[in-house]
C-alpha atoms as a PDB file:
ATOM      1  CA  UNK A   1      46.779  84.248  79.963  1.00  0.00           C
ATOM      2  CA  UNK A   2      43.108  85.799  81.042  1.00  0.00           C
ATOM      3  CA  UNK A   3      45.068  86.786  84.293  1.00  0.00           C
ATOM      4  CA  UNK A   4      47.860  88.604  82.265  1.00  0.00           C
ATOM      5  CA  UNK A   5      45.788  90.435  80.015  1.00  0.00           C
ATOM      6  CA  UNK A   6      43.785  91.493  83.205  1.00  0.00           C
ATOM      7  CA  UNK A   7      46.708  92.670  85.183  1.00  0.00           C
ATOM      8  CA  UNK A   8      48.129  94.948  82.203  1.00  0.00           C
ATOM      9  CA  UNK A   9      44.878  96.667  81.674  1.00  0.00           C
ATOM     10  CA  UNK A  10      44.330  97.605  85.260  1.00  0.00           C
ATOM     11  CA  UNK A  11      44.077 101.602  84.365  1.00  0.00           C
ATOM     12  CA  UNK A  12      41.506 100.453  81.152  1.00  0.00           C
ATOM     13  CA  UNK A  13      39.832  97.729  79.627  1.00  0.00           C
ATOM     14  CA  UNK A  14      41.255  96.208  76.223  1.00  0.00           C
ATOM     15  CA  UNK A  15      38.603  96.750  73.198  1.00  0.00           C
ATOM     16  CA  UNK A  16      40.983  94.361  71.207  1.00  0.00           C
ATOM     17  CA  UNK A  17      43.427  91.467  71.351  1.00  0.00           C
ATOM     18  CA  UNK A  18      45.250  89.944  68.730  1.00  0.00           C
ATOM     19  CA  UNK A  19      47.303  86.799  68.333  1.00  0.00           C
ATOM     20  CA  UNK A  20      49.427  85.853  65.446  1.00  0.00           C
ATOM     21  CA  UNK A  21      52.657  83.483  65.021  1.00  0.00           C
ATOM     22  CA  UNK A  22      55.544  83.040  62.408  1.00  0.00           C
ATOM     23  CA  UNK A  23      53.742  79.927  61.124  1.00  0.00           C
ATOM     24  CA  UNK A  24      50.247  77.491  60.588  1.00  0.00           C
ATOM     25  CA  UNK A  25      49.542  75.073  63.108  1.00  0.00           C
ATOM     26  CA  UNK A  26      51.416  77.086  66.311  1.00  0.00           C
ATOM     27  CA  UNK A  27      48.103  77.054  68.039  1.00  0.00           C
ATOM     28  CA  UNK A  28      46.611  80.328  67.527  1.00  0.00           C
ATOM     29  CA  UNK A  29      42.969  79.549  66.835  1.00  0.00           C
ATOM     30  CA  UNK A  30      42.683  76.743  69.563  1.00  0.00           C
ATOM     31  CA  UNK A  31      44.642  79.775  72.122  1.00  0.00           C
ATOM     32  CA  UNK A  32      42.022  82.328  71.012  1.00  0.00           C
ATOM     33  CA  UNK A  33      39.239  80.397  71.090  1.00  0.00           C
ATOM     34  CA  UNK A  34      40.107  79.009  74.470  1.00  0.00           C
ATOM     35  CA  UNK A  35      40.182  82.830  75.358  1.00  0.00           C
ATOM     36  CA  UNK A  36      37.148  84.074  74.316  1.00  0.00           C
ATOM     37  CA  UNK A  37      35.297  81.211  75.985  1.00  0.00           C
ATOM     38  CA  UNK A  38      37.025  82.296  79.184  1.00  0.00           C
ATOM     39  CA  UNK A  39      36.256  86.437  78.750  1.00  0.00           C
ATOM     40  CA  UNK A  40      32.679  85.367  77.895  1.00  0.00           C
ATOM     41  CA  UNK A  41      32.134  82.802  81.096  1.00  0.00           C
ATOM     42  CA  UNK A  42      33.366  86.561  83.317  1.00  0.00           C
ATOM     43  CA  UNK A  43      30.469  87.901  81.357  1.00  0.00           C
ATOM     44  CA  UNK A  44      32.404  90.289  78.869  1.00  0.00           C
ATOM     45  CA  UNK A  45      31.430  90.458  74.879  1.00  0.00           C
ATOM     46  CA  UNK A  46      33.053  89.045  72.751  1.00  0.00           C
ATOM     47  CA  UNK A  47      33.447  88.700  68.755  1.00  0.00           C
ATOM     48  CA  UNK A  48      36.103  85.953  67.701  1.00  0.00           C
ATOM     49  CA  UNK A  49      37.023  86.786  64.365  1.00  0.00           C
ATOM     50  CA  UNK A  50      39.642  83.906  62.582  1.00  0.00           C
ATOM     51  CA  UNK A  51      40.868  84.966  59.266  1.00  0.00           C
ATOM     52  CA  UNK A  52      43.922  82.186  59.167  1.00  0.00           C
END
């Protein structure tokens, strides 16, 4: 997913990224925490905000 978001903002960075679903428990806090863990290792900074 890192790779993805990478490749579509070739031109200019992303300042935000958000991930919903229909529904609870379709994995969106484990997927964006799993995220942010990755951006932050690459040395990018990053505020994980959950409101679900």
């Amino acid at each position: 997913m890192r790779t993805n978001i990478g490749f579509t903002s070739i031109d200019q960075e992303y300042q935000t990224i958000m991930v919903t679903s229909t529904g609870p428990g379709e994995g969106k806090s484990t997927t964006i925490a799993n995220l942010a863990i990755v951006f932050a290792q690459q040395g990018c900074k990053v505020l994980l905000v959950d409101t679900d």
